[in-house]
Protein backbone atom coordinates (compact mmCIF):
# COMPACT_ATOMS: atom_id res chain seq x y z
CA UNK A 1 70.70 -111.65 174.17
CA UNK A 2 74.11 -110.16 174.82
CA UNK A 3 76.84 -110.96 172.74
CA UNK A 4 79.34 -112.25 176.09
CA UNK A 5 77.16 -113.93 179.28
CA UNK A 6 80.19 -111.44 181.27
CA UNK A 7 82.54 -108.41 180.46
CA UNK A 8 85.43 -107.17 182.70
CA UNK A 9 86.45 -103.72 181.78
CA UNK A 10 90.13 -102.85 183.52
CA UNK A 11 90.61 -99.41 183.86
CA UNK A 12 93.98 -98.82 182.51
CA UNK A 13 94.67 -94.97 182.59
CA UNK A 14 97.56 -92.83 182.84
CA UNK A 15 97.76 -89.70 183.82
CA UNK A 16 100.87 -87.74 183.46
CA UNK A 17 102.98 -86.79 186.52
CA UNK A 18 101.97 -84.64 189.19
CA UNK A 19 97.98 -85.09 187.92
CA UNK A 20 95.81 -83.84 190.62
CA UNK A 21 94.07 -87.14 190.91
CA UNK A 22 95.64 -90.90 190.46
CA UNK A 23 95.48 -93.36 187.59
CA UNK A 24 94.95 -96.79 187.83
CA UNK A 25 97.65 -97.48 185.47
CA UNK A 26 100.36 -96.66 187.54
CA UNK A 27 98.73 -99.43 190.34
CA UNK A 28 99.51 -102.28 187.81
CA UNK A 29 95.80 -102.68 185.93
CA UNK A 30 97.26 -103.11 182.66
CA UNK A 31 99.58 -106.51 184.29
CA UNK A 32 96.37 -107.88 186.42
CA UNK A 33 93.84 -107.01 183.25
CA UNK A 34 96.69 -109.22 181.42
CA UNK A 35 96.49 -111.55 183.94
CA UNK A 36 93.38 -112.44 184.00
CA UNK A 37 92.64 -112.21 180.63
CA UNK A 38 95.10 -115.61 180.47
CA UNK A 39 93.22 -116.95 183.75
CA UNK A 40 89.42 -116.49 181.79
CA UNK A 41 91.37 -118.11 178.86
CA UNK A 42 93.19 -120.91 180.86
CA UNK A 43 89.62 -121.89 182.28
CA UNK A 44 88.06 -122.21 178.77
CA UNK A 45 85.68 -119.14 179.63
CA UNK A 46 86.88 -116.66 176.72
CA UNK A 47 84.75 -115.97 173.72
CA UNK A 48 81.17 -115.98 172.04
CA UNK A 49 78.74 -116.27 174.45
CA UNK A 50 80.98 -116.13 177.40
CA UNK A 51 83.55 -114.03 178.67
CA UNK A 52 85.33 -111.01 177.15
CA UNK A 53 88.26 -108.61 179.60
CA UNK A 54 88.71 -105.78 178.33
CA UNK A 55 91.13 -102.56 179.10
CA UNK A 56 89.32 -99.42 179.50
CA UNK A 57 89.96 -95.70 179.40
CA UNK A 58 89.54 -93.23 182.97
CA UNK A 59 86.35 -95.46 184.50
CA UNK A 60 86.16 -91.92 187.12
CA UNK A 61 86.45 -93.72 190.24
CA UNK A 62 90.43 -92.68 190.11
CA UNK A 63 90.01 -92.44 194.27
CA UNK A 64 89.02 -95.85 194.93
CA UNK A 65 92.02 -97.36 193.78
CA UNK A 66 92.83 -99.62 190.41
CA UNK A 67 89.03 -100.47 189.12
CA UNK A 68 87.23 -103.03 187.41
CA UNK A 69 83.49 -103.14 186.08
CA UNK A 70 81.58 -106.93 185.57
CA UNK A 71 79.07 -106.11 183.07
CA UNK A 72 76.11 -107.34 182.60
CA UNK A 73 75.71 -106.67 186.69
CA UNK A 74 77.67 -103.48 186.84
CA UNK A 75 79.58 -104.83 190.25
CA UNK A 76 82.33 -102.47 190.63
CA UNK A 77 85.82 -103.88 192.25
CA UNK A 78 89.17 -102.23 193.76
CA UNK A 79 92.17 -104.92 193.75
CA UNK A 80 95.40 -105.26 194.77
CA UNK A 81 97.31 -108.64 193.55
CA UNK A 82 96.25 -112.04 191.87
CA UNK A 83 94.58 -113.02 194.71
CA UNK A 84 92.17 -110.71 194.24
CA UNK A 85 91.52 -111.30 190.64
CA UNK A 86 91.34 -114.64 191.35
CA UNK A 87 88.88 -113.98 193.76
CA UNK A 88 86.66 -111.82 191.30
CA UNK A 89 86.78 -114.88 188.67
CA UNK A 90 86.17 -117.62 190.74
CA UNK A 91 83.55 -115.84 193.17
CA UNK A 92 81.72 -113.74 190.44
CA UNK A 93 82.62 -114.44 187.22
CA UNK A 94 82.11 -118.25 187.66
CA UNK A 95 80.17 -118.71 190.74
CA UNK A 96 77.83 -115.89 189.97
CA UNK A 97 78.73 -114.17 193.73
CA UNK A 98 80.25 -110.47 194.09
CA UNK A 99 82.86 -110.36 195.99
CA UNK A 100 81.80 -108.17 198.79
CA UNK A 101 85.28 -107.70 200.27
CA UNK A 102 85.81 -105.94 196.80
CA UNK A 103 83.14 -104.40 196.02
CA UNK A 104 83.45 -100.28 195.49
């Protein structure tokens, strides 16, 4: 049995200026990881058992836009804004569906 029923894992890189591909840090990760780190929290879904967000190094999908992993499925997302985090929690984190509109 795994430790968390979900993980989120926020890529969060940085690459320095004038890097030959983009980082996912300089979309905003780190504030929408933040965010809905307080949103999994605000629902009562953080902790043993349930569900841990987590910042990540380089995830390699630099081209695809700011990126997100759900573990246990391995669903891979590309967001924008709250909305779309929102979307990811409510959709797949609580109502077990990917977000296709998201999906990488």
């Amino acid at each position: 049995m795994s430790y968390y029923e979900r993980h989120l894992f926020f890529c969060t890189n940085i690459r320095e200026p004038g890097a030959e591909r983009p980082s996912c840090g300089h979309c905003g990760s780190a504030d929408l990881r933040a965010y809905a780190k307080q949103r999994i929290k605000d629902l009562g879904l953080a902790g043993e058992g349930k569900v841990r967000v987590n910042s990540a190094g380089c995830l390699d999908r630099c081209e695809e836009g700011p990126t997100l992993v759900v573990y246990p499925e391995g669903t891979w997302y590309t967001f924008v804004d709250t909305e779309d985090i929102d979307d990811i929690i409510d959709e797949h984190v609580v109502g077990g569906r990917p977000v296709e509109r998201l999906k990488i």
